[in-house]
Protein backbone atom coordinates (compact mmCIF):
# COMPACT_ATOMS: atom_id res chain seq x y z
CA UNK A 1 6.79 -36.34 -23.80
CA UNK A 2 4.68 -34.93 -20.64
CA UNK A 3 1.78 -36.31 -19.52
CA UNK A 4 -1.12 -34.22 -19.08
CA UNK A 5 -4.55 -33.97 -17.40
CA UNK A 6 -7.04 -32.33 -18.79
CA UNK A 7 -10.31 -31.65 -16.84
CA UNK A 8 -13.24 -31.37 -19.14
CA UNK A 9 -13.90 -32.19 -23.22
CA UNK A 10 -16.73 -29.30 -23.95
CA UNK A 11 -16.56 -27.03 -26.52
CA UNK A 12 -13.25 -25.83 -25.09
CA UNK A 13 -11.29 -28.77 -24.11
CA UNK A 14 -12.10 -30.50 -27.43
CA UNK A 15 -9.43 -27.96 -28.90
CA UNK A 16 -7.41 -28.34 -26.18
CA UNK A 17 -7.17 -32.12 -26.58
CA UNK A 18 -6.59 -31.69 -30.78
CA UNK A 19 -3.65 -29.21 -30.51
CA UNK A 20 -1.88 -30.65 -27.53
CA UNK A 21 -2.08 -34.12 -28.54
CA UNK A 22 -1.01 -33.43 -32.53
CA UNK A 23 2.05 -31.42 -31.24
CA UNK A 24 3.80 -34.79 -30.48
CA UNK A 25 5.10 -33.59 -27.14
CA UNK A 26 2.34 -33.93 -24.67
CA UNK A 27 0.36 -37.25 -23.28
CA UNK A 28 -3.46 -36.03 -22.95
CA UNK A 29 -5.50 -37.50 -20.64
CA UNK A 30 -8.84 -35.81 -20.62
CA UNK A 31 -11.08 -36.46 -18.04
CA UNK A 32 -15.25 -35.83 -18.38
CA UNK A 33 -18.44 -37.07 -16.85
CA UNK A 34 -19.95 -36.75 -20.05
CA UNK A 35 -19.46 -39.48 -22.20
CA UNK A 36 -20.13 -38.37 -25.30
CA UNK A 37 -17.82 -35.44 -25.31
CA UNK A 38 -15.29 -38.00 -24.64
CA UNK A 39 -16.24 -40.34 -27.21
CA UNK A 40 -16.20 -37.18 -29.73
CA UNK A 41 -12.68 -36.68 -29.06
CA UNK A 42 -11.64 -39.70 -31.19
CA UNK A 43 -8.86 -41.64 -31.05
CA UNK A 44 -5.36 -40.56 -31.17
CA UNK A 45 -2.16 -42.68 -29.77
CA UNK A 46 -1.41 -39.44 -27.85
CA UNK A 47 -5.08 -39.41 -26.10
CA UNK A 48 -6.73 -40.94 -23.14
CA UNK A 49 -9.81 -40.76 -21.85
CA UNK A 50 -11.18 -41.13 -18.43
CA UNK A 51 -14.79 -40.25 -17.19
CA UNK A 52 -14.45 -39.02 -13.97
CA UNK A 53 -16.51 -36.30 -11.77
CA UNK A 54 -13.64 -33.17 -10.21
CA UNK A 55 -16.01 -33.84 -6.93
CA UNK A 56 -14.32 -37.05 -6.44
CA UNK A 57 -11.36 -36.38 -4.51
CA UNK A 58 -9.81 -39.48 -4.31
CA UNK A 59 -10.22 -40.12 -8.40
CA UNK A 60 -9.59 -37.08 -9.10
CA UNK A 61 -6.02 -37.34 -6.99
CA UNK A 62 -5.46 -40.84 -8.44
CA UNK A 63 -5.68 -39.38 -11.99
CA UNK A 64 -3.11 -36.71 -11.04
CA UNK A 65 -0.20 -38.84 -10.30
CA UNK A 66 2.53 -38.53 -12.39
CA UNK A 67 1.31 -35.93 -14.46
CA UNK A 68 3.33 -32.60 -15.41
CA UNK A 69 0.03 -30.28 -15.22
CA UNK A 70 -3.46 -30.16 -15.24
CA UNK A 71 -5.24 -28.10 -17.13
CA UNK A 72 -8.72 -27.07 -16.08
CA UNK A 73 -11.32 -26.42 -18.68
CA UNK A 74 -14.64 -26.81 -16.70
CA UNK A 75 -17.17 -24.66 -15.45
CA UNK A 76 -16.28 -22.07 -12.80
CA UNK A 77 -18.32 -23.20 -10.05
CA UNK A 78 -16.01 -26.66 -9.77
CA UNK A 79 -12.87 -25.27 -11.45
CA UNK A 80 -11.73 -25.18 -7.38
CA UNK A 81 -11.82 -28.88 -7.16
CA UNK A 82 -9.18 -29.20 -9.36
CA UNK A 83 -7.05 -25.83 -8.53
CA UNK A 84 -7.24 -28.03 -4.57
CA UNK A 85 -6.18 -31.22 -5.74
CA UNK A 86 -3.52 -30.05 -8.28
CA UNK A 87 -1.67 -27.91 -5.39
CA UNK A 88 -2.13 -31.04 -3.29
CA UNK A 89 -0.22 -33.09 -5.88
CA UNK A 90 2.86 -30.36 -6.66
CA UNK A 91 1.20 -30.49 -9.99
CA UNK A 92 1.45 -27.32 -12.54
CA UNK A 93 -1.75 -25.81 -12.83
CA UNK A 94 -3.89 -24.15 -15.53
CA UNK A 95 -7.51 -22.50 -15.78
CA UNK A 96 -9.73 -20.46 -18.07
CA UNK A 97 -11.74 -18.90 -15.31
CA UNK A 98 -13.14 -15.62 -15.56
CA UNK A 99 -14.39 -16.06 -11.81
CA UNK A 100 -12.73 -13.86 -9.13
CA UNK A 101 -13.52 -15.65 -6.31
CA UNK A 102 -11.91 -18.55 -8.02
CA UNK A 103 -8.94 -16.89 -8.61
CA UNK A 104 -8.23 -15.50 -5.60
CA UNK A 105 -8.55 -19.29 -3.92
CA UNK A 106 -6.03 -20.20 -6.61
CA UNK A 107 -3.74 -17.29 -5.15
CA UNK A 108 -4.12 -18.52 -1.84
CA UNK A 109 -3.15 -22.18 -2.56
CA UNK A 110 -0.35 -20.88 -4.08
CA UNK A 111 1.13 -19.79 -0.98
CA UNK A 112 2.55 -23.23 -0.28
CA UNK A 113 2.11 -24.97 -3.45
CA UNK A 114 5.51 -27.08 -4.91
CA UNK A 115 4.25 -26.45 -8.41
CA UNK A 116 3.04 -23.37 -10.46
CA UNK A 117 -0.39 -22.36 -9.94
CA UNK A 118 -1.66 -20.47 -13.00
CA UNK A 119 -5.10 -19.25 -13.75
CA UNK A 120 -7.84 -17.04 -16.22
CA UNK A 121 -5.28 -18.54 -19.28
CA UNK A 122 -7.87 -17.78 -21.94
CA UNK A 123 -8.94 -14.62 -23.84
CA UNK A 124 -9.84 -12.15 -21.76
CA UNK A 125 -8.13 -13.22 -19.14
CA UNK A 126 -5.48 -14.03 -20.85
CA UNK A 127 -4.05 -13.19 -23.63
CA UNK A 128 -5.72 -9.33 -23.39
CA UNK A 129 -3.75 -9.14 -20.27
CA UNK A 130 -0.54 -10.11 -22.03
CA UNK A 131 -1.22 -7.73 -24.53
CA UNK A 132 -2.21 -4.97 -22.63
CA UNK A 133 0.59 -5.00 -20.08
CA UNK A 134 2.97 -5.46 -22.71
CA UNK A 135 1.84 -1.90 -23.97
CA UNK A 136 1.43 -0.65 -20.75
CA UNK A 137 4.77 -1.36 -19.27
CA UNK A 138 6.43 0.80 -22.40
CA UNK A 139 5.09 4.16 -20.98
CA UNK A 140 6.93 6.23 -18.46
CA UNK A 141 3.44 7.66 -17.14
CA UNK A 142 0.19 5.88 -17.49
CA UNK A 143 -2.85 7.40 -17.79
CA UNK A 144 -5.48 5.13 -19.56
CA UNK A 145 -5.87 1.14 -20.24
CA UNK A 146 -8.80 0.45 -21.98
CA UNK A 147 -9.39 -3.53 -22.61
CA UNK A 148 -11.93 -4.42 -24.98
CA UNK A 149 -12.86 -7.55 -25.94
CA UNK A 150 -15.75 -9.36 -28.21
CA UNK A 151 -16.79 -12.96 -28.79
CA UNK A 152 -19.52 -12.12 -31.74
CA UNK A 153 -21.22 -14.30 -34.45
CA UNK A 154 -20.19 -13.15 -38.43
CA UNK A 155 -23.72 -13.36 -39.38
CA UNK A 156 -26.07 -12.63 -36.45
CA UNK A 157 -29.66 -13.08 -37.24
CA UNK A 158 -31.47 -12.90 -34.31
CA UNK A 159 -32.91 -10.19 -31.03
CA UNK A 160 -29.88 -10.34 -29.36
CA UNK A 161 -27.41 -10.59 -32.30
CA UNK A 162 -25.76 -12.95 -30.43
CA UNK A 163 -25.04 -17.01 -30.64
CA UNK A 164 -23.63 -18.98 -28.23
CA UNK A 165 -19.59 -19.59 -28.64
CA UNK A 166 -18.47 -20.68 -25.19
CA UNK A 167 -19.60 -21.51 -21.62
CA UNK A 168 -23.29 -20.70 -20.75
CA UNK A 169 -22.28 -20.44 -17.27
CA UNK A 170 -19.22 -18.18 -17.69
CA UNK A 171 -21.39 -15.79 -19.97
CA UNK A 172 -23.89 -15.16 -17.41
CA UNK A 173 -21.61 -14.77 -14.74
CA UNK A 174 -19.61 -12.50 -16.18
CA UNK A 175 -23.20 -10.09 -16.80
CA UNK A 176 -24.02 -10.13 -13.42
CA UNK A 177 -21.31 -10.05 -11.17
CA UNK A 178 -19.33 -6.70 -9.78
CA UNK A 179 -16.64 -5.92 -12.37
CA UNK A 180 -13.00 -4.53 -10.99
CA UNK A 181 -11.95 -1.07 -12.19
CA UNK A 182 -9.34 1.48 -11.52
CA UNK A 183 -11.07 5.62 -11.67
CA UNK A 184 -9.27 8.43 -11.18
CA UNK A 185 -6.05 5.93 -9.48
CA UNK A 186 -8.90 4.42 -7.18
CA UNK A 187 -9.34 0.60 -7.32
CA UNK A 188 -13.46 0.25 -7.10
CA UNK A 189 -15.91 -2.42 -8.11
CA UNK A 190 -18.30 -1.07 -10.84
CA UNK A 191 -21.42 -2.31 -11.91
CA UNK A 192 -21.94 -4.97 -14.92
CA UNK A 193 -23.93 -4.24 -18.17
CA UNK A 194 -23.49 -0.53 -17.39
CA UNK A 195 -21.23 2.55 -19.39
CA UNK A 196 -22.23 1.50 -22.21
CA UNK A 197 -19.89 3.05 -25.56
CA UNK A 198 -20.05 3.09 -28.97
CA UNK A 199 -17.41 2.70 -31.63
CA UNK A 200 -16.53 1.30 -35.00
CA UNK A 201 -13.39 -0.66 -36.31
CA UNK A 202 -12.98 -1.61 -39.94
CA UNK A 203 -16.68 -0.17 -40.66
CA UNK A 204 -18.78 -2.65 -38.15
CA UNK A 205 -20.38 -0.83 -35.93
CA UNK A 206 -20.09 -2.22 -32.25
CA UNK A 207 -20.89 -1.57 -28.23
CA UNK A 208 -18.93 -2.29 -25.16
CA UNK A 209 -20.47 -2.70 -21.63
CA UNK A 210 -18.84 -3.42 -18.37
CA UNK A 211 -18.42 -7.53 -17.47
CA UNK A 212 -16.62 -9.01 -14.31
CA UNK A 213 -13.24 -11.05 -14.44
CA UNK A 214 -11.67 -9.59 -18.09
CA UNK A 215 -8.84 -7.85 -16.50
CA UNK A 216 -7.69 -11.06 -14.70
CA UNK A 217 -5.00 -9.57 -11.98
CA UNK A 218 -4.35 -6.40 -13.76
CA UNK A 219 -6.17 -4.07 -11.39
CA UNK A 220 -3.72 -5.28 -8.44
CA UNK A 221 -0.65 -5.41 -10.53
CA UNK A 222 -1.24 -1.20 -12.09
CA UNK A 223 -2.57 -0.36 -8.91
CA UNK A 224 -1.50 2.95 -7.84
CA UNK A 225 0.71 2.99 -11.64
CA UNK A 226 -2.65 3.79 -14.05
CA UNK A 227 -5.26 6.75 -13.47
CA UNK A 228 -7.70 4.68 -15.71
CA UNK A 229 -8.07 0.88 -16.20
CA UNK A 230 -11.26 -0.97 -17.49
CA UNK A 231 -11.99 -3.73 -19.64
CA UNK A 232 -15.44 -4.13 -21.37
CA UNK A 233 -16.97 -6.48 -23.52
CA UNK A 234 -18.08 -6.30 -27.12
CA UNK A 235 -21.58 -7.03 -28.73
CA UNK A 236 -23.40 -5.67 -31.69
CA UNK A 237 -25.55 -2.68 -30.87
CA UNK A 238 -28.96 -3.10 -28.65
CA UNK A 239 -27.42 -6.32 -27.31
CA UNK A 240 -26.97 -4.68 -23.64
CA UNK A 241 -30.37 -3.56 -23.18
CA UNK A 242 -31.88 -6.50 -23.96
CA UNK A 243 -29.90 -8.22 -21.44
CA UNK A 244 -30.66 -5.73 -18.78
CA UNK A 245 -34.07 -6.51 -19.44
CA UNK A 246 -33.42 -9.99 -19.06
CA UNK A 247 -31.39 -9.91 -16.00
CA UNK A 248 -32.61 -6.73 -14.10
CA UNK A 249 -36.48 -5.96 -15.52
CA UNK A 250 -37.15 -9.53 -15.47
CA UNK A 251 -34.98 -10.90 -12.56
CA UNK A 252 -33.55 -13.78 -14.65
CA UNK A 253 -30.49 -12.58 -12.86
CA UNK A 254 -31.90 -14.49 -9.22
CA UNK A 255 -32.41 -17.68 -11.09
CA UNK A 256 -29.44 -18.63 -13.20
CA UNK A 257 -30.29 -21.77 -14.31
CA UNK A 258 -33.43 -20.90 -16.16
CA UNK A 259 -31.76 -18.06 -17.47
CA UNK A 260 -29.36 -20.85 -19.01
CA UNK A 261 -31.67 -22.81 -19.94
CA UNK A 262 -33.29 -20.14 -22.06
CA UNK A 263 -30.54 -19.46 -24.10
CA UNK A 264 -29.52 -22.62 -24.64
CA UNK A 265 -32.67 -23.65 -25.92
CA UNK A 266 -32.75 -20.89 -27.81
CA UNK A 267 -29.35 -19.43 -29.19
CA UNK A 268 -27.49 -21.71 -31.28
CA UNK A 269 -24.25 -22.65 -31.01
CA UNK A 270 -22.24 -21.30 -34.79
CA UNK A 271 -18.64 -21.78 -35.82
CA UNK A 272 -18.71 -18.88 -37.87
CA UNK A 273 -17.43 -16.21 -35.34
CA UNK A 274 -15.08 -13.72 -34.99
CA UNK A 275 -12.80 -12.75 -32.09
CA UNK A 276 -12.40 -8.68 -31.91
CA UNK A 277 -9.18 -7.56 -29.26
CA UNK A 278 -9.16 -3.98 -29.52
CA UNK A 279 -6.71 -2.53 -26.54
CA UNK A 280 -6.17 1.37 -25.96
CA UNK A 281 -3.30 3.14 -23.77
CA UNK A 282 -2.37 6.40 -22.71
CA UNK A 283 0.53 7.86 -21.12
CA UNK A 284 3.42 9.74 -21.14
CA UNK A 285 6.59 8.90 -23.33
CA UNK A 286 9.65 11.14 -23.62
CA UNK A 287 8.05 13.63 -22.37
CA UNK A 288 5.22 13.19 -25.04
CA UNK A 289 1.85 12.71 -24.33
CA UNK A 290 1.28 9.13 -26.84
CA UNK A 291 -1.65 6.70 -27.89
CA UNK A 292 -0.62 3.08 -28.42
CA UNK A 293 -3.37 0.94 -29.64
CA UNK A 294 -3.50 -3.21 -30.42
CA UNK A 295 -6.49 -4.39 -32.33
CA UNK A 296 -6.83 -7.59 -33.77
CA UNK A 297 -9.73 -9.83 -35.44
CA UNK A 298 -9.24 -13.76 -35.27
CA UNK A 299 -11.92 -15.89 -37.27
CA UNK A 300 -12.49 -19.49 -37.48
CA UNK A 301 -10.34 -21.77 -38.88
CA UNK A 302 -9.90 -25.32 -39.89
CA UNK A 303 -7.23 -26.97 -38.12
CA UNK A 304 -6.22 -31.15 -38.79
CA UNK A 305 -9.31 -30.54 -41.01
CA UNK A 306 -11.82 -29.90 -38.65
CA UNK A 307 -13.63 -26.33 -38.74
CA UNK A 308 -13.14 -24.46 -35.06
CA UNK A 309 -14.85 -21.52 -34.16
CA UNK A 310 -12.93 -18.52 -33.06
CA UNK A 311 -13.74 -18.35 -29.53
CA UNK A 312 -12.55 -21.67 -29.51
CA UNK A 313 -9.05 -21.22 -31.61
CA UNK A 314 -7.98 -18.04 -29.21
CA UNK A 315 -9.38 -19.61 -25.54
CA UNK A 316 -6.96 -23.05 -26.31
CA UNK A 317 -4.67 -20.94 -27.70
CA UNK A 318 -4.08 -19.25 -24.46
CA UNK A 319 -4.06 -21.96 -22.06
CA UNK A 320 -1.44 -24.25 -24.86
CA UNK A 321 0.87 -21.13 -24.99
CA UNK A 322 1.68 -20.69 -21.36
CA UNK A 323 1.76 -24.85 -21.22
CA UNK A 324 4.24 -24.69 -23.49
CA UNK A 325 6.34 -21.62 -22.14
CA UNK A 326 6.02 -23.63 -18.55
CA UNK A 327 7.78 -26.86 -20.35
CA UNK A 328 9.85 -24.74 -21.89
CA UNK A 329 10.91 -23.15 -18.58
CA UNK A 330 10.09 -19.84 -19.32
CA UNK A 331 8.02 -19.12 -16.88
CA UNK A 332 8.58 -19.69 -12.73
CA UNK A 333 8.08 -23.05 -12.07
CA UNK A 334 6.03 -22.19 -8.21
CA UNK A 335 3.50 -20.15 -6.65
CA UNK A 336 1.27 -17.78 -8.36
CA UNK A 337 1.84 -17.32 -11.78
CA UNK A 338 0.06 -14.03 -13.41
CA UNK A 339 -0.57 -13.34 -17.00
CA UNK A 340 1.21 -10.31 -16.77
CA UNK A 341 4.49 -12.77 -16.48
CA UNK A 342 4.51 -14.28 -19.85
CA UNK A 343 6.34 -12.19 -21.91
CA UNK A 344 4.18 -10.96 -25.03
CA UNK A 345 7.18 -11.86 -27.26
CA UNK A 346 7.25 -15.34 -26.46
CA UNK A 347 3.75 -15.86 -26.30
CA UNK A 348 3.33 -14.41 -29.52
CA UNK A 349 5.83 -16.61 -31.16
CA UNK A 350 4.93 -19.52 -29.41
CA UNK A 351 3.77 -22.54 -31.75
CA UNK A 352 0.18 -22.34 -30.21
CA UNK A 353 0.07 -18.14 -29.34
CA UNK A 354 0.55 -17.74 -33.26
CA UNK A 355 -2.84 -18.40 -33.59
CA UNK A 356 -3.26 -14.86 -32.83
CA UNK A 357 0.26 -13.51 -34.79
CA UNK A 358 -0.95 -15.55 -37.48
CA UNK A 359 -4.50 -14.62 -37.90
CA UNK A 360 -3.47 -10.41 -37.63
CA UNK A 361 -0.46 -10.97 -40.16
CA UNK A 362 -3.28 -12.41 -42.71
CA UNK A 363 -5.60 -9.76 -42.53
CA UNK A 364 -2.81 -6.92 -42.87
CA UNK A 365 -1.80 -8.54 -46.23
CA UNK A 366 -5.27 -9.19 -47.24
């Protein structure tokens, strides 16, 4: 059994903490300031709990020793507390960060680390990377990658047609921060909330915008390969304006933290989501010019018989998977570890990727 740290219990690492510690092979310790997210993760003779605040170096190094990995699942703006101390330690380490800035300090403490330094193990970054490169690396020629990805209530009934599913934080920084892009081969920033498109899939009618950090590394790995690469996230129609309003018109964008405050005072949290993948590429094959498409819908789902929303099923899906594949030692075991690594295959038929497999294979027999 491997022992485990796991850096925050929020909506995220409460999923985290009930798959790895009912697999019977991993020791959780999950560490939170907040009390009462640990006290909500109940008792299980595979769980620990610590409170503890990532700022604390010394704590936060003491409650590293002898573990196998860590496994970040707090917000961005001190997910770099625990990328330091982890490489410190020669420990394996995991993120969900959408952040660039945090992922390129995780590439650069990579450089020297004794363990594997993994991060943006989620959705999208994550397992839409696997995907896509998976597709991508069958063509002889690429010429498009589309990436599209949506987080969306089942029944929205509100402005915005939105409800809150995961981090507050990681939502707004993700609508307001430069998002990466490949045009015409050239590797540019591009602005968020903007080109918007309209499509449909299985009759719902949807939009996609621009948003920073979904392509993870993608953009430096297809660099010079692709002639097109973008990835844009999915809302229900009108939903983009109404945040340009908010964040541009209004300036909500200069002060975060109201802007947070807002919506969580507003939009409430539902378990009734959906998760829409929908991936696109382009290329030459054979000599053919060919379309290869992935789409995929992944709902909530009771698991141990608790009801989890979808956004939470496919984010600890993601980070469990490539856990797993790192015990299993199929994937390097140093330095900086890219989701275009993990091989699709075994993600896919990992106990914890199935989530996904399982999920698609319902709704084609349905």
């Amino acid at each position: 059994m491997k022992n485990v740290l796991l850096l925050g219990s929020g909506k995220i690492g409460a999923i985290i903490a009930e798959l790895l510690t009912s697999s019977g092979d991993y020791h959780l310790t999950v560490a939170d300031m907040n009390e009462a997210n640990l006290v909500r993760l109940g008792e299980h003779k595979n769980l620990s709990t610590l409170r503890l605040d990532v700022t604390d170096k010394a704590a936060l190094d003491a409650a590293l020793e002898a573990k196998f990995a860590a496994l970040s699942a707090c917000p961005f703006d001190i997910t770099k507390y625990v990328a330091q101390a982890a490489a410190a330690a020669g420990v394996h380490y995991f993120d969900l960060t959408e952040d660039v800035a945090c992922t390129n300090l995780v590439k650069d403490l990579a450089k020297d680390a004794k363990g594997a330094l993994m991060p943006q193990c989620g959705l999208a970054p994550g397992f839409i990377t696997i995907a896509a490169y998976d597709l991508a690396k069958q063509f002889d020629e690429l010429h498009n990658v589309h990436m599209r990805v949506g987080a969306l209530p089942k029944y929205p009934s509100n402005g915005l047609k939105y409800n809150l599913t995961w981090s507050t934080d990681g939502l707004i920084n993700e609508y307001c921060n430069p998002c990466e892009a490949i045009v015409e081969g050239e590797l540019m920033q591009v602005p968020p909330l903007e080109e918007l498109e309209s499509f449909s899939l299985d009759g719902v009618s949807y939009e996609a915008f621009n948003t920073s950090g979904g392509l993870g590394t993608l953009c430096d790995t297809l660099d010079g390969k692709v002639r097109n690469l973008n990835y844009r996230t999915v809302r229900y129609p009108g939903h983009r304006d109404i945040m340009k309003m908010l964040l541009q018109d209004l300036r909500l964008m200069d002060n975060r933290p109201l802007l947070k405050e807002i919506f969580e005072n507003s939009l409430p949290l539902t378990y009734q989501d959906v998760v829409l993948v929908f991936i696109s590429v382009s290329g030459m094959k054979n000599g053919q010019l060919v379309q290869e498409t992935y789409a995929n819908k992944v709902y909530s789902e009771t698991i141990n018989g608790r009801l989890w929303s979808a956004i939470q099923i496919t984010t600890a899906a993601g980070i469990c998977g490539v856990l797993d594949l790192m015990a299993e030692g199929k994937l390097p075991q140093r330095g900086f570890i890219k989701q275009e690594d993990v091989s699709f295959d075994d993600f896919i038929n990992n106990r914890f990727g199935q989530y996904y497999r399982r999920q698609q294979q319902r709704a084609s027999a349905a």
